[in-house]
C-alpha atoms as a PDB file:
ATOM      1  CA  UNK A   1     -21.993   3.850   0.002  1.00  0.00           C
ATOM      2  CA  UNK A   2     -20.028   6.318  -1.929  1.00  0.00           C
ATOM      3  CA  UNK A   3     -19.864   9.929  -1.313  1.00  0.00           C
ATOM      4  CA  UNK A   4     -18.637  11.367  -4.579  1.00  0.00           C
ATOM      5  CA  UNK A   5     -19.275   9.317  -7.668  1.00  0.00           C
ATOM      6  CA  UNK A   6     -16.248   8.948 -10.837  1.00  0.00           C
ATOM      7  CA  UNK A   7     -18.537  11.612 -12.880  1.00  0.00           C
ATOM      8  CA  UNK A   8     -18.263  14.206  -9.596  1.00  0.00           C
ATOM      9  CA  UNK A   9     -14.776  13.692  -9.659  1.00  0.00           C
ATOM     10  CA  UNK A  10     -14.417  13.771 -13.240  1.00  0.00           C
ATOM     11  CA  UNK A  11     -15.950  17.011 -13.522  1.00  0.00           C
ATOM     12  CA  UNK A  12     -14.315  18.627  -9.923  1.00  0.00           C
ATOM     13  CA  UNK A  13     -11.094  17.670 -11.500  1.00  0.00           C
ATOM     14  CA  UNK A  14     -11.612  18.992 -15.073  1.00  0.00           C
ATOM     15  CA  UNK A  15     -10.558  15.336 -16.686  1.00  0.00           C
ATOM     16  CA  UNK A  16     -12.753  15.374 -19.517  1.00  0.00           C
ATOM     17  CA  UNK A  17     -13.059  11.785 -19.588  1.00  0.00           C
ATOM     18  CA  UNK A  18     -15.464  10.266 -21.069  1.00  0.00           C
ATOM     19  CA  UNK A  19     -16.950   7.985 -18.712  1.00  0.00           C
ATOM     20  CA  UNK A  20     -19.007   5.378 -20.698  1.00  0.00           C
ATOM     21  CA  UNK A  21     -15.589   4.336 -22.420  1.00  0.00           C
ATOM     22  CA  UNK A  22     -15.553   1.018 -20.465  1.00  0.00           C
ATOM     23  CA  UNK A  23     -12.107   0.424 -22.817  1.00  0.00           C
ATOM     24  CA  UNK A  24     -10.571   3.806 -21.713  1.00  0.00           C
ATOM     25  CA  UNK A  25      -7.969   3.149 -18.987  1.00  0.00           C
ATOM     26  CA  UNK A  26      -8.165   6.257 -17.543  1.00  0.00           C
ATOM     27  CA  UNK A  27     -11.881   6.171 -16.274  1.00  0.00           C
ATOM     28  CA  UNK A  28     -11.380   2.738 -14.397  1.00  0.00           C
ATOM     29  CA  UNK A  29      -8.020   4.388 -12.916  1.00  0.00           C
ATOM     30  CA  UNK A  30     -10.711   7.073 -11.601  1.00  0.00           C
ATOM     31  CA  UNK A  31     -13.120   5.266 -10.507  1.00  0.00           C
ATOM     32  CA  UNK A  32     -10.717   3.150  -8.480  1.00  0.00           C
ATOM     33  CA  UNK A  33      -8.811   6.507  -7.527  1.00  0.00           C
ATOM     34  CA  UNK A  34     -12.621   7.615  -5.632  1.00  0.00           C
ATOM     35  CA  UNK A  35     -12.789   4.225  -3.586  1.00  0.00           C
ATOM     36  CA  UNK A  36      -9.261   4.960  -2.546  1.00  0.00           C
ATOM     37  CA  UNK A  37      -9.770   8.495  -1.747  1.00  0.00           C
ATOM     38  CA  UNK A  38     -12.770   7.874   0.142  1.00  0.00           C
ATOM     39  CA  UNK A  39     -11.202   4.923   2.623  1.00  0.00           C
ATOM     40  CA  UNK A  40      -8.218   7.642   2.642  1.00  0.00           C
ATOM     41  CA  UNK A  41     -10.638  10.156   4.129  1.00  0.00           C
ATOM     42  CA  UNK A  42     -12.459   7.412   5.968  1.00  0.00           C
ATOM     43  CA  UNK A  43      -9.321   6.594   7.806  1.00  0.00           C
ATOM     44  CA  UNK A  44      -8.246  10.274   8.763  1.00  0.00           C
ATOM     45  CA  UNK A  45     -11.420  10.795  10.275  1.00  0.00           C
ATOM     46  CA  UNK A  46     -11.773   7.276  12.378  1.00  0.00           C
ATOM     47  CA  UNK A  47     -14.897   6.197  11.252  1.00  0.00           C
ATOM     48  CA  UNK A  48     -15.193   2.954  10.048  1.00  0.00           C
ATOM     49  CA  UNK A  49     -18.655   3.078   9.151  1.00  0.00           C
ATOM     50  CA  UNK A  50     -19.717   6.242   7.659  1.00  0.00           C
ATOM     51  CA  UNK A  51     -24.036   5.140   8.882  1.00  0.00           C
ATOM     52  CA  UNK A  52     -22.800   5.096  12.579  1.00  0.00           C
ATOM     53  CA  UNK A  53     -22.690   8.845  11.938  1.00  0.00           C
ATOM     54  CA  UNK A  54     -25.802   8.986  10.249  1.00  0.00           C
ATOM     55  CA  UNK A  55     -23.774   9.637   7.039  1.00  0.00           C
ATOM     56  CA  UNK A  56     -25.606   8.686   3.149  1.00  0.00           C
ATOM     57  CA  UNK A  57     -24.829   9.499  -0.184  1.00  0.00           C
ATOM     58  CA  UNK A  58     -26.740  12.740   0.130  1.00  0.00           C
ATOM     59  CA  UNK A  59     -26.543  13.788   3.185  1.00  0.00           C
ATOM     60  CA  UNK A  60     -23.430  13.995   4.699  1.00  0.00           C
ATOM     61  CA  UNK A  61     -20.503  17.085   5.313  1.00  0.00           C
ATOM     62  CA  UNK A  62     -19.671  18.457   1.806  1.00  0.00           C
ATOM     63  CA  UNK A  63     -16.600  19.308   2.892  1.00  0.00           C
ATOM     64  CA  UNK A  64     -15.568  15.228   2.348  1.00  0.00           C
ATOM     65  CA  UNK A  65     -16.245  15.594  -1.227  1.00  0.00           C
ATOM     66  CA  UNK A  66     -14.371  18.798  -1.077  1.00  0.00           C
ATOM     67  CA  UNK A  67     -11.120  16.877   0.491  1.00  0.00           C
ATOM     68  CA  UNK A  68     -11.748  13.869  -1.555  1.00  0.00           C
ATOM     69  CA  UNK A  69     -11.313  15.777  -4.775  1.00  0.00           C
ATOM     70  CA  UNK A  70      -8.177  16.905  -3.449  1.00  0.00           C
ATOM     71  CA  UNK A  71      -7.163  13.138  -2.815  1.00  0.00           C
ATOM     72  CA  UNK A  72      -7.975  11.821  -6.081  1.00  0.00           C
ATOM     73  CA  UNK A  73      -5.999  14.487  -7.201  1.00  0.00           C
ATOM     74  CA  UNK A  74      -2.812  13.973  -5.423  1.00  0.00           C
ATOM     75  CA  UNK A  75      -3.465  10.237  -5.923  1.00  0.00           C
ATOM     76  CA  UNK A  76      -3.262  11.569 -10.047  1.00  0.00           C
ATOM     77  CA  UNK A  77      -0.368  13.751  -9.880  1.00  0.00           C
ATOM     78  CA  UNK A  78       3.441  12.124  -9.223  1.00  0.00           C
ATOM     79  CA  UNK A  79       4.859  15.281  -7.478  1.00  0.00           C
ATOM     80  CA  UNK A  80       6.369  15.893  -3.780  1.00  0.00           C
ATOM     81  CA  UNK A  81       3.272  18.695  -2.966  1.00  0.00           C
ATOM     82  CA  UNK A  82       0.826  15.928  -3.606  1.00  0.00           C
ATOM     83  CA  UNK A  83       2.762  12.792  -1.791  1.00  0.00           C
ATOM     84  CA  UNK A  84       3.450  15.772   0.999  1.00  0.00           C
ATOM     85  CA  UNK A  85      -0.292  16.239   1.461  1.00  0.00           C
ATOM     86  CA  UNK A  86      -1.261  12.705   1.439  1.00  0.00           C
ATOM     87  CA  UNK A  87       1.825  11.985   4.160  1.00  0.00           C
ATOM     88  CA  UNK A  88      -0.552  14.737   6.617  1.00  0.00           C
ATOM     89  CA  UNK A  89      -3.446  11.961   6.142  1.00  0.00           C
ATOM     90  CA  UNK A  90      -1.190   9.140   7.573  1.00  0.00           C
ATOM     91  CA  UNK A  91      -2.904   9.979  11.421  1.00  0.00           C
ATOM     92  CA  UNK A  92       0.165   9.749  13.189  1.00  0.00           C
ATOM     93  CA  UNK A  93      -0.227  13.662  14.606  1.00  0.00           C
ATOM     94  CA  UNK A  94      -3.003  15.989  15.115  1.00  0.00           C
ATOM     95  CA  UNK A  95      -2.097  17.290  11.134  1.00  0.00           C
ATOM     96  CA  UNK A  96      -1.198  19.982   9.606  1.00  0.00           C
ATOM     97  CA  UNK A  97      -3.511  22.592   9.334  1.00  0.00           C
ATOM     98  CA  UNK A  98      -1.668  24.110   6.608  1.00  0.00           C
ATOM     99  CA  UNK A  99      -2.799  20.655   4.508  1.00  0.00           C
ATOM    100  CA  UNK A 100      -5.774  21.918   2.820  1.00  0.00           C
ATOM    101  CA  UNK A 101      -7.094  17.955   2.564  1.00  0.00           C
ATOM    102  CA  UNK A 102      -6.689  17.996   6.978  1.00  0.00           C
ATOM    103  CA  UNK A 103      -8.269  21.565   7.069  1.00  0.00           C
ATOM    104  CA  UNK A 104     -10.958  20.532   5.060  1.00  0.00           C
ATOM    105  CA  UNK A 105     -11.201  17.271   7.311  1.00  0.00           C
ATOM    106  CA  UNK A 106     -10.261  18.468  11.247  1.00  0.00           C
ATOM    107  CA  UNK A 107     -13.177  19.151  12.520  1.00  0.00           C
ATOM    108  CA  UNK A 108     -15.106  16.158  11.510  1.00  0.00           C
ATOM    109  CA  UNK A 109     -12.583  14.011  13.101  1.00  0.00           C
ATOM    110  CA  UNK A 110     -13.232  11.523  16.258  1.00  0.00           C
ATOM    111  CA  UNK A 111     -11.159  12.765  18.678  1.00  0.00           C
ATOM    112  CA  UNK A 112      -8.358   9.956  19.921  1.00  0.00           C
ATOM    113  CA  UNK A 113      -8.960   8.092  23.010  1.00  0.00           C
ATOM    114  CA  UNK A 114      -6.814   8.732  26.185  1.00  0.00           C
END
């Protein structure tokens, strides 16, 4: 199960790839950039396995496309803002609400057990 597919991304992100260039380096880099973004956003949210929520490719929160755009893109750029945003992902604290990715994210979180 995916929840955003390489052409979603391509298209949120404005990359203009051509995606049916199997030799063009970039659109495998994508398409491996999604997976990682979506175990990224996996993680954050605790769920392991995105059916126990009654999750699919269709029908799930939009809002997880919406903050895995943003992860592909900081997973793209190679600048402090984007390593800073991933960093709020790592779970270690409640988050920064100030993190667009985390306020996209906090409410569908699984709160931590006591």
């Amino acid at each position: 199960m995916t929840f955003i597919t390489s052409e979603q991304a391509n298209n949120g992100l404005r990359l203009g790839l051509n995606l049916n260039d199997t030799t063009d380096p970039n659109v495998q880099d994508l398409e491996d950039k999604v997976l990682q973004a979506q175990a990224i956003v996996l993680d954050y949210l605790k769920v392991s396995d995105p059916a126990d929520k009654g999750w699919t490719d269709g029908d799930h929160p939009l809002q997880i496309d919406s903050a895995m755009i943003l992860v592909i893109r900081c997973l793209l750029d190679d600048t402090e803002e984007s390593a800073a945003f991933l960093g709020g992902l790592q779970g270690r604290s409640e988050g920064d609400v100030r993190n667009p990715i985390v306020a996209l994210l906090w409410r569908l979180r699984d709160p931590a057990l006591a």
